[in-house]
C-alpha atoms as a PDB file:
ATOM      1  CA  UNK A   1      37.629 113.136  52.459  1.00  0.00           C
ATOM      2  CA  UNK A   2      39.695 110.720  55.384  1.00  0.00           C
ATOM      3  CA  UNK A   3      36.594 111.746  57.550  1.00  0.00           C
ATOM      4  CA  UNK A   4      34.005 110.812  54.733  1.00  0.00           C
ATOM      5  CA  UNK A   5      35.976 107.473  54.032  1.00  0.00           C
ATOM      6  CA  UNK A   6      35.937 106.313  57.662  1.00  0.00           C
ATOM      7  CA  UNK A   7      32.081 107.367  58.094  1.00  0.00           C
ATOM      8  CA  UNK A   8      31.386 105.074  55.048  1.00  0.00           C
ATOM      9  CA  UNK A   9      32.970 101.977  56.484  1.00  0.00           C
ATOM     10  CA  UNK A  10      31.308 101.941  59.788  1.00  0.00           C
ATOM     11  CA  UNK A  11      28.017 102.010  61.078  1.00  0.00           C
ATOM     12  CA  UNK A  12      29.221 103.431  64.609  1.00  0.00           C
ATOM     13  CA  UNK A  13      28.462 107.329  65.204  1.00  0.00           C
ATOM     14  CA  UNK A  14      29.750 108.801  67.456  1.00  0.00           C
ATOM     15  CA  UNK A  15      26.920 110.359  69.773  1.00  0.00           C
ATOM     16  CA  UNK A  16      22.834 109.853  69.035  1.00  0.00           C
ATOM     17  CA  UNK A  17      22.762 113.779  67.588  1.00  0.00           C
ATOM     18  CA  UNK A  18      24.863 112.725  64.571  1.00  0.00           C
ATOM     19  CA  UNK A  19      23.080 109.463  64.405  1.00  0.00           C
ATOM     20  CA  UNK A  20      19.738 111.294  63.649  1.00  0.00           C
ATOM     21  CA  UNK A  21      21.677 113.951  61.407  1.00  0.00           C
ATOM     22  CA  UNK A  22      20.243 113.776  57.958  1.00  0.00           C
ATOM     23  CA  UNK A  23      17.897 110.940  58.793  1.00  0.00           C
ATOM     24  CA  UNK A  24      14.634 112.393  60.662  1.00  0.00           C
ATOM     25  CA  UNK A  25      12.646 115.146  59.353  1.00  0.00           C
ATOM     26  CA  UNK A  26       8.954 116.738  59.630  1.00  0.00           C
ATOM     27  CA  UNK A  27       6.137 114.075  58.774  1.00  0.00           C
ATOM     28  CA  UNK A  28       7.769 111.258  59.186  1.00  0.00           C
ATOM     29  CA  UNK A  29       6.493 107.653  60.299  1.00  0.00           C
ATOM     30  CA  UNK A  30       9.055 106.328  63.131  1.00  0.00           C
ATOM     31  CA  UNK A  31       9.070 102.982  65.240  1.00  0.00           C
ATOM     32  CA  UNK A  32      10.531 102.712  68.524  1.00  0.00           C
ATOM     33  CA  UNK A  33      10.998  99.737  70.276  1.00  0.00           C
ATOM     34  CA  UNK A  34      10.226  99.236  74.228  1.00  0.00           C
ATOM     35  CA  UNK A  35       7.380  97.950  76.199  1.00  0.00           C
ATOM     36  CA  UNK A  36       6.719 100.657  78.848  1.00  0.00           C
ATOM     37  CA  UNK A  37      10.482 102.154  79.410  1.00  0.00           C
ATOM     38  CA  UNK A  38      11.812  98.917  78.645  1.00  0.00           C
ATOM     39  CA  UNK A  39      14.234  98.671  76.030  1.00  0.00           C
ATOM     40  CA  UNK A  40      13.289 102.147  75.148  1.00  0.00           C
ATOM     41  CA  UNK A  41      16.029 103.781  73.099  1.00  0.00           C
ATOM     42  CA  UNK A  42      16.116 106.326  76.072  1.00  0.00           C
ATOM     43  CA  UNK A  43      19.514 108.753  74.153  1.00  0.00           C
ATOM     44  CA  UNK A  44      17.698 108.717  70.521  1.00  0.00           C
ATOM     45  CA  UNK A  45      14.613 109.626  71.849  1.00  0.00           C
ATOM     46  CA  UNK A  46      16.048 112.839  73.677  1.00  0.00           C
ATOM     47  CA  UNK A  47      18.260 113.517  70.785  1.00  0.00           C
ATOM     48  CA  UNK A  48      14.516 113.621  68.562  1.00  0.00           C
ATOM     49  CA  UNK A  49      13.265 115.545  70.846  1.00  0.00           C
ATOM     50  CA  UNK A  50      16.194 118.412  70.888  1.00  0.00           C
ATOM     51  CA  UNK A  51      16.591 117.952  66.308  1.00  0.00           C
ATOM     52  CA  UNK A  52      12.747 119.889  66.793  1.00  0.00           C
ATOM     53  CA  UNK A  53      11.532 117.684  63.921  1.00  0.00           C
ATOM     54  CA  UNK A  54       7.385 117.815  64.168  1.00  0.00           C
ATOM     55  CA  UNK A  55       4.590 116.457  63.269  1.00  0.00           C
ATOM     56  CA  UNK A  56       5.696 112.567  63.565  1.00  0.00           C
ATOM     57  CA  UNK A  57       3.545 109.816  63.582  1.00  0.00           C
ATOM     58  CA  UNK A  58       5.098 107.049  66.423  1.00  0.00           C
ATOM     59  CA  UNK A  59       4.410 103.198  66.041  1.00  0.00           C
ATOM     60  CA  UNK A  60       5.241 102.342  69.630  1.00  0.00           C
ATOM     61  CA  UNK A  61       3.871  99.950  72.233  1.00  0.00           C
ATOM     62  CA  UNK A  62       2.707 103.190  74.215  1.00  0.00           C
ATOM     63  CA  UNK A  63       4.074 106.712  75.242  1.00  0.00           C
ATOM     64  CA  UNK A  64       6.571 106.334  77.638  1.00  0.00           C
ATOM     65  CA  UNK A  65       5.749 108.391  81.017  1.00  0.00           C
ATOM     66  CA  UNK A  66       5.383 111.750  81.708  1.00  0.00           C
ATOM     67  CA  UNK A  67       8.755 113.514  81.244  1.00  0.00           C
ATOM     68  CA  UNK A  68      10.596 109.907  79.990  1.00  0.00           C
ATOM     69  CA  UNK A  69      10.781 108.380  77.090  1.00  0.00           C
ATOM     70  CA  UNK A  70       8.140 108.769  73.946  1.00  0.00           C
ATOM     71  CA  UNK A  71       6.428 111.324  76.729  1.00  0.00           C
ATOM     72  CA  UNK A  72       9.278 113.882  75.923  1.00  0.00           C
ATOM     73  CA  UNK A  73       8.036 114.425  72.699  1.00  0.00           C
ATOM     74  CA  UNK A  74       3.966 114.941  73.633  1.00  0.00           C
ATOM     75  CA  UNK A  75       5.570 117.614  75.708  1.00  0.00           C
ATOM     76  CA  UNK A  76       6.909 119.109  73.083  1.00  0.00           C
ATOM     77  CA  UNK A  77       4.082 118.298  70.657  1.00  0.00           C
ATOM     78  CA  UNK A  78       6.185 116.946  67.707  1.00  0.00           C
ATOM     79  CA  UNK A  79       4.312 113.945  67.673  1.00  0.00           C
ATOM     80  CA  UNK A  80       0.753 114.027  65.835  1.00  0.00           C
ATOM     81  CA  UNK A  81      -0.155 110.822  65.637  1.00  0.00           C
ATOM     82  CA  UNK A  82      -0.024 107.607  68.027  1.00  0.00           C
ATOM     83  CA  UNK A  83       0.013 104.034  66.612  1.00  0.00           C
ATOM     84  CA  UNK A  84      -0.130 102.104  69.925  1.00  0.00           C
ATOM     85  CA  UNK A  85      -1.629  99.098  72.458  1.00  0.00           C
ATOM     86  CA  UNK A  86      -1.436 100.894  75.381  1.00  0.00           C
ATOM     87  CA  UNK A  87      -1.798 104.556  76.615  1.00  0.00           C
ATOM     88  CA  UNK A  88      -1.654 104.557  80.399  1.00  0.00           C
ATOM     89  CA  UNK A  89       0.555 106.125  83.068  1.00  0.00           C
ATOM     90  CA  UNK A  90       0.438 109.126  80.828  1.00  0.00           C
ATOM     91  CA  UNK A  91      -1.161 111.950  81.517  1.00  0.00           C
ATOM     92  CA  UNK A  92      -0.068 114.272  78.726  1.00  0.00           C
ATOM     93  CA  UNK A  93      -1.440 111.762  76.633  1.00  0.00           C
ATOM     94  CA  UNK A  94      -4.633 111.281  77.882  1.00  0.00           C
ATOM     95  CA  UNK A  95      -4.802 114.994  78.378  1.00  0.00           C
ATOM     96  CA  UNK A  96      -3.934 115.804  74.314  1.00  0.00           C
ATOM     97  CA  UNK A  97      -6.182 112.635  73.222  1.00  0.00           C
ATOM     98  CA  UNK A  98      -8.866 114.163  75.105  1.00  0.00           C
ATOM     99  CA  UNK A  99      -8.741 116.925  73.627  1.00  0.00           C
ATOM    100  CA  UNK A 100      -8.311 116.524  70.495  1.00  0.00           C
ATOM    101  CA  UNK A 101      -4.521 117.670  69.788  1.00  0.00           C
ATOM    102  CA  UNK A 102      -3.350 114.040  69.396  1.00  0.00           C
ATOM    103  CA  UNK A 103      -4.686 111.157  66.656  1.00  0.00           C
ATOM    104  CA  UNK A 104      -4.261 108.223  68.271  1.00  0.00           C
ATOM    105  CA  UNK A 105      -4.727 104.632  66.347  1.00  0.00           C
ATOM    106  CA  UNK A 106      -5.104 101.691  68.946  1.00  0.00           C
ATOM    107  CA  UNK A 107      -3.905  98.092  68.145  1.00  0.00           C
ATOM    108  CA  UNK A 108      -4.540  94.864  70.383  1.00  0.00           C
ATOM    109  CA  UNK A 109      -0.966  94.406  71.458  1.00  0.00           C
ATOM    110  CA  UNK A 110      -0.552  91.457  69.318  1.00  0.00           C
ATOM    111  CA  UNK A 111      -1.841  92.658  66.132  1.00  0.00           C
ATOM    112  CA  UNK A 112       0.238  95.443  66.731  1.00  0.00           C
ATOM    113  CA  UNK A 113       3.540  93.332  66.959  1.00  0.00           C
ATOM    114  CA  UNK A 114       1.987  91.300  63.643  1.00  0.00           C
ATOM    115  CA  UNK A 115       1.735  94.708  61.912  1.00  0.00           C
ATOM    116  CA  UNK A 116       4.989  95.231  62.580  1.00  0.00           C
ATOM    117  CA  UNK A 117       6.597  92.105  61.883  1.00  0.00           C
ATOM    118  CA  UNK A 118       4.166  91.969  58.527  1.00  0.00           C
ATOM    119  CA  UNK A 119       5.986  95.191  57.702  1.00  0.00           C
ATOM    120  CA  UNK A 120       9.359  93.992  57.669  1.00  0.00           C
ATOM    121  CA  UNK A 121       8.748  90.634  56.025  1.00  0.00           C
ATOM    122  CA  UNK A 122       6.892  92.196  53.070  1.00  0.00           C
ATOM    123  CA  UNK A 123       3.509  90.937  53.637  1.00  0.00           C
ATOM    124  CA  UNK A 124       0.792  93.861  52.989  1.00  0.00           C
ATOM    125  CA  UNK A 125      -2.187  92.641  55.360  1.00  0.00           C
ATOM    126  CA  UNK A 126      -3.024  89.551  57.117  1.00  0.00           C
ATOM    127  CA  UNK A 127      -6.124  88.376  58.566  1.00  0.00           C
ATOM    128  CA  UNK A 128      -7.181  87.563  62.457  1.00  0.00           C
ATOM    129  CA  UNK A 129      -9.968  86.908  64.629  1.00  0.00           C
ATOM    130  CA  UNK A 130      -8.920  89.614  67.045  1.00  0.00           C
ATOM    131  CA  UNK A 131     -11.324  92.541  67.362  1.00  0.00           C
ATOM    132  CA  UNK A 132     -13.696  91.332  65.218  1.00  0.00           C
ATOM    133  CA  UNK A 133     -17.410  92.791  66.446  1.00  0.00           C
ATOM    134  CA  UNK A 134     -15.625  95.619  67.985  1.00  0.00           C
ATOM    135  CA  UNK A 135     -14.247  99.071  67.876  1.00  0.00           C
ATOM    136  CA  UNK A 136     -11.279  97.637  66.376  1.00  0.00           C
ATOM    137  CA  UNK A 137     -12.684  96.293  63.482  1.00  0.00           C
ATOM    138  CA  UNK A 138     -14.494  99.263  62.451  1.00  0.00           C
ATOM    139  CA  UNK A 139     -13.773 100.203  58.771  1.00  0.00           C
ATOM    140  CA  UNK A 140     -12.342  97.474  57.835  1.00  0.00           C
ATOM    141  CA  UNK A 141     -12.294  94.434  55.352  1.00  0.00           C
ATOM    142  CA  UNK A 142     -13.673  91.381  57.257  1.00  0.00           C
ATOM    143  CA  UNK A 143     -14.313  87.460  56.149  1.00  0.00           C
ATOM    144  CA  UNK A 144     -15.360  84.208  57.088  1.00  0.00           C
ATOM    145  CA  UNK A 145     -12.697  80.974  57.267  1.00  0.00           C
ATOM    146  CA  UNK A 146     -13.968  77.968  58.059  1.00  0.00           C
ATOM    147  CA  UNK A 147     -16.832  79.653  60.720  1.00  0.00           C
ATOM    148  CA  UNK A 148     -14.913  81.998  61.893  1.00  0.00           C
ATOM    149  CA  UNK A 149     -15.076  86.104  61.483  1.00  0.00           C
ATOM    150  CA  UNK A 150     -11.717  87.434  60.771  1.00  0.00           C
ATOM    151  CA  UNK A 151     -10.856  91.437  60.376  1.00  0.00           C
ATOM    152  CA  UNK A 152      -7.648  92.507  57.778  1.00  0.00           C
ATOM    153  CA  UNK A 153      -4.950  94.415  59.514  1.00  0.00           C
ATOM    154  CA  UNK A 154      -2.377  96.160  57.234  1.00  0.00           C
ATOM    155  CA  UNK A 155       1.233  95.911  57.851  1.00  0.00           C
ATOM    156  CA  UNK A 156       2.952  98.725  59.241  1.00  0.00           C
ATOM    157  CA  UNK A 157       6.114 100.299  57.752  1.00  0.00           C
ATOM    158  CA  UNK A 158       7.966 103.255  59.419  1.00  0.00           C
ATOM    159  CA  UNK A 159      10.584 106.071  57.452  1.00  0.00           C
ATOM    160  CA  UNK A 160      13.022 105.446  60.634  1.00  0.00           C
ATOM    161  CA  UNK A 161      13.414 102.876  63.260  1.00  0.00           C
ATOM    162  CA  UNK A 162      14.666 103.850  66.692  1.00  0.00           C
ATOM    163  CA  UNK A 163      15.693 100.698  68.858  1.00  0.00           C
ATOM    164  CA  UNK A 164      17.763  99.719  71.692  1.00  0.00           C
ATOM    165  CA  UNK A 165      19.984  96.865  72.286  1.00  0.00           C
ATOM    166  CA  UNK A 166      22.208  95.215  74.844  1.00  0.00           C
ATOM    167  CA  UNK A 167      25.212  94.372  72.397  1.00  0.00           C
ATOM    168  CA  UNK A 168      26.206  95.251  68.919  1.00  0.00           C
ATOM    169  CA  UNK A 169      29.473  94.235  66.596  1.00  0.00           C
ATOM    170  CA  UNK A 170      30.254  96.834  64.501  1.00  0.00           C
ATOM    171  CA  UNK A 171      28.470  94.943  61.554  1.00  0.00           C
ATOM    172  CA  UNK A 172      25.455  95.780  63.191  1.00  0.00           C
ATOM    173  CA  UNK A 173      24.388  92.022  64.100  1.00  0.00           C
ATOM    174  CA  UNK A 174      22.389  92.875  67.764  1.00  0.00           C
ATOM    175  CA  UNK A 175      21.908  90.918  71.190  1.00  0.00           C
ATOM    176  CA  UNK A 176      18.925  92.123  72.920  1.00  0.00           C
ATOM    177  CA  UNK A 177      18.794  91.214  77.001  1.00  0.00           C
ATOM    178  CA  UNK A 178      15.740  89.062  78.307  1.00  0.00           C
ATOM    179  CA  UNK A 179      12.494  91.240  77.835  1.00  0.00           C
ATOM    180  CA  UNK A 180      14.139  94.303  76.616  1.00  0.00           C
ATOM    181  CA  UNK A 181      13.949  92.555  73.504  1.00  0.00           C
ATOM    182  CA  UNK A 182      10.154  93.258  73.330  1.00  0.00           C
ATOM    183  CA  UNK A 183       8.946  95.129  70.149  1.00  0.00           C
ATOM    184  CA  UNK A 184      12.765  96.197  69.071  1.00  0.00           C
ATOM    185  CA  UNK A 185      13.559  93.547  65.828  1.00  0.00           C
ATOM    186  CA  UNK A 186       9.863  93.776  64.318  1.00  0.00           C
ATOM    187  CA  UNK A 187      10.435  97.693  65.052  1.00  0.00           C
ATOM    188  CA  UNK A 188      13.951  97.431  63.211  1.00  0.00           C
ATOM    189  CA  UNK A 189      12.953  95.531  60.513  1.00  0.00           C
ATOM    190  CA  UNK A 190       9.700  97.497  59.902  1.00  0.00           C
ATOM    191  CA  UNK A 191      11.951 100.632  59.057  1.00  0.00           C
ATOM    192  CA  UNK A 192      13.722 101.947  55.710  1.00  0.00           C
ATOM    193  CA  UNK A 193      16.332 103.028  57.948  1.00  0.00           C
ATOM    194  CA  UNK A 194      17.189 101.468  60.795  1.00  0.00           C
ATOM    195  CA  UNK A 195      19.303 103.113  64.235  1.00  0.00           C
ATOM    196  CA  UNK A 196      19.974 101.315  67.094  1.00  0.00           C
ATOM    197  CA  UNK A 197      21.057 101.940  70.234  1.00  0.00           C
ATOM    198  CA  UNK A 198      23.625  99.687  72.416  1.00  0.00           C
ATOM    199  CA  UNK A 199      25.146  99.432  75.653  1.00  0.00           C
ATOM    200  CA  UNK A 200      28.138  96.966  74.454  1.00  0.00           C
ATOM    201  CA  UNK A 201      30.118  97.134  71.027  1.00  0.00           C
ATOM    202  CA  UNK A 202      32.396  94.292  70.099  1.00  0.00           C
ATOM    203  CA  UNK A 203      34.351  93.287  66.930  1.00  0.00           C
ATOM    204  CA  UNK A 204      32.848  91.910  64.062  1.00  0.00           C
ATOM    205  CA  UNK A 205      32.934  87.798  65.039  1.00  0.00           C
ATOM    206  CA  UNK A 206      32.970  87.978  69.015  1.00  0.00           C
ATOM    207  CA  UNK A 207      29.463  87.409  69.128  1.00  0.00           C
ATOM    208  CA  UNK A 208      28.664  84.039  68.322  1.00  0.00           C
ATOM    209  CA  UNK A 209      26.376  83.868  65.070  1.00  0.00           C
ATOM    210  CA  UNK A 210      23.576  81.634  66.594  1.00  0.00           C
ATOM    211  CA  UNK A 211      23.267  84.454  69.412  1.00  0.00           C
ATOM    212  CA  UNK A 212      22.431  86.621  67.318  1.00  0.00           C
ATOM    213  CA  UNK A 213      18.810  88.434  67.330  1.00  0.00           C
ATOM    214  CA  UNK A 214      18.683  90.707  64.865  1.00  0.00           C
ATOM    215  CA  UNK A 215      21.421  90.115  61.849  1.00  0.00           C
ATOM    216  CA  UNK A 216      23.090  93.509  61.067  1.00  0.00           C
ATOM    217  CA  UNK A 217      21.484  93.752  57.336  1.00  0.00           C
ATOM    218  CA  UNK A 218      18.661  95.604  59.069  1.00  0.00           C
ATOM    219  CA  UNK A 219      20.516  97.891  61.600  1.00  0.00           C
ATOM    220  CA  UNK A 220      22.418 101.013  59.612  1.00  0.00           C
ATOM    221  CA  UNK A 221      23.604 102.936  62.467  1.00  0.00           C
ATOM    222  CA  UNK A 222      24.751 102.544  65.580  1.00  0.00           C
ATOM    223  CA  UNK A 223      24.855 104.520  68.766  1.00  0.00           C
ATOM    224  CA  UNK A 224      27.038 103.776  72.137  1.00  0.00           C
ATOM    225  CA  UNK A 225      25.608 104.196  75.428  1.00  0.00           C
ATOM    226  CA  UNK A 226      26.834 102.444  78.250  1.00  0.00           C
ATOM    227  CA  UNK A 227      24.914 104.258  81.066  1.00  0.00           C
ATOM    228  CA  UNK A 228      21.661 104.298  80.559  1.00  0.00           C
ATOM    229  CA  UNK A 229      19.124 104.888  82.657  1.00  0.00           C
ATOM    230  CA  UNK A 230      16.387 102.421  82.801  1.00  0.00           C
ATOM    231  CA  UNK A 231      13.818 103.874  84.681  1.00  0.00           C
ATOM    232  CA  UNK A 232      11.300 101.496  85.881  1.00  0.00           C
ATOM    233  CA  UNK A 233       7.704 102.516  85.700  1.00  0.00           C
ATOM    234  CA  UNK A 234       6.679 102.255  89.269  1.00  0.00           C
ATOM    235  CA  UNK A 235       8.827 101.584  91.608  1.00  0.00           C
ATOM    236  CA  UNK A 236       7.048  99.044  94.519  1.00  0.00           C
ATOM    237  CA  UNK A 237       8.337  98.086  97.812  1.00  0.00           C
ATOM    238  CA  UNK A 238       7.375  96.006 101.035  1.00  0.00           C
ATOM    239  CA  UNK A 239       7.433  98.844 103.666  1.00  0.00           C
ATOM    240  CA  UNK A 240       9.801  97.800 106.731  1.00  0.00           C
END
């Protein structure tokens, strides 16, 4: 009961297993922040891949890499479905899309961030000139404003969102560092449920409120881990 007591007045778990506990299951919709591996919630993701939940869909920039990131769970084929801008530097991915074992929905990168944001802010679809008289727009509602084509893009809304953060008080309220902040708040807001993950946690009124990125309302559990990884993509150096 003490246990149950303490759980219920924090948001702070104490590893990214028992974050997930109870929360992710087969079929669900999740979106995870990052834009390549950056800002990736690199400890959630592994802990997803080891719960063995299946047949997700992922709203995500792209796939991670081989072996990293979102690309941990194409190798273990518990993803079925893709909602993404970009697919490269992975070839599982290609590999699986190729061959059928993968659905894969592509977004221009900024409707794709619109989706998401539409999402969280309640708005069902939205209109924009992007993609019209292409591949993109195929299927779907288009009109005319004032001599321009325009194609209707629903919002996006996920069961779970998985983000990651630089600093968190243990309200939830979020910092996000220079362009980790990428797709994380319209991923976090997007989702019924909400977990992020965070390399600093302070008390409740150390982080000033107009520093603030993402207000704690949207953010329902939280996850400490100072050492993450942060692989970069592709590593490129002057030789000598």
């Amino acid at each position: 009961m003490a246990e149950a007591a303490t759980r219920a007045k924090t948001k702070l778990y104490p590893s990214a297993e028992a974050a997930l506990k109870g929360v992710v299951a087969d079929g669900q919709t999740l979106a995870v922040g990052g834009f390549g591996l950056c800002g990736i919630p690199e400890a959630l993701i592994v802990a997803l891949r080891d719960s063995g939940v299946k047949g997700l869909t992922a709203i995500s920039n792209n796939a991670g890499v081989d072996g990293f990131g979102l690309g941990l769970l194409l190798q273990t084929r518990q993803i079925h479905k893709m909602i993404s801008s970009y697919v490269g530097e992975n070839k599982e991915f290609e590999r699986q899309f190729l061959s059928g074992e993968l659905e894969l929905e592509f977004n221009p990168q900024g409707t794709l961030a619109e989706r998401l944001r539409a999402g969280g802010a309640g708005i069902p679809a939205f209109f924009t000139r992007t993609g019209y008289g292409t591949i993109v727009a195929e299927g779907k509602e288009t009109r005319e404003f004032d001599g321009h084509h325009y194609v209707m893009e629903t919002a996006l809304k996920a069961d779970v969102s998985l983000v990651k953060a630089w600093k968190a008080d243990k309200a939830g309220n979020l910092v996000f560092r220079k362009t980790a902040r990428n797709f994380n708040p319209a991923c976090a807001m997007a989702g019924a449920i909400c977990i992020a993950e965070v390399e600093e946690i302070v008390e409740v009124g150390d982080i000033d409120p107009d520093h603030v990125h993402l207000p704690g309302i949207y953010v329902d559990r939280i996850v400490h881990n100072p050492n993450a990884e942060k692989r970069i993509e592709q590593r490129t150096v002057r030789a000598g």
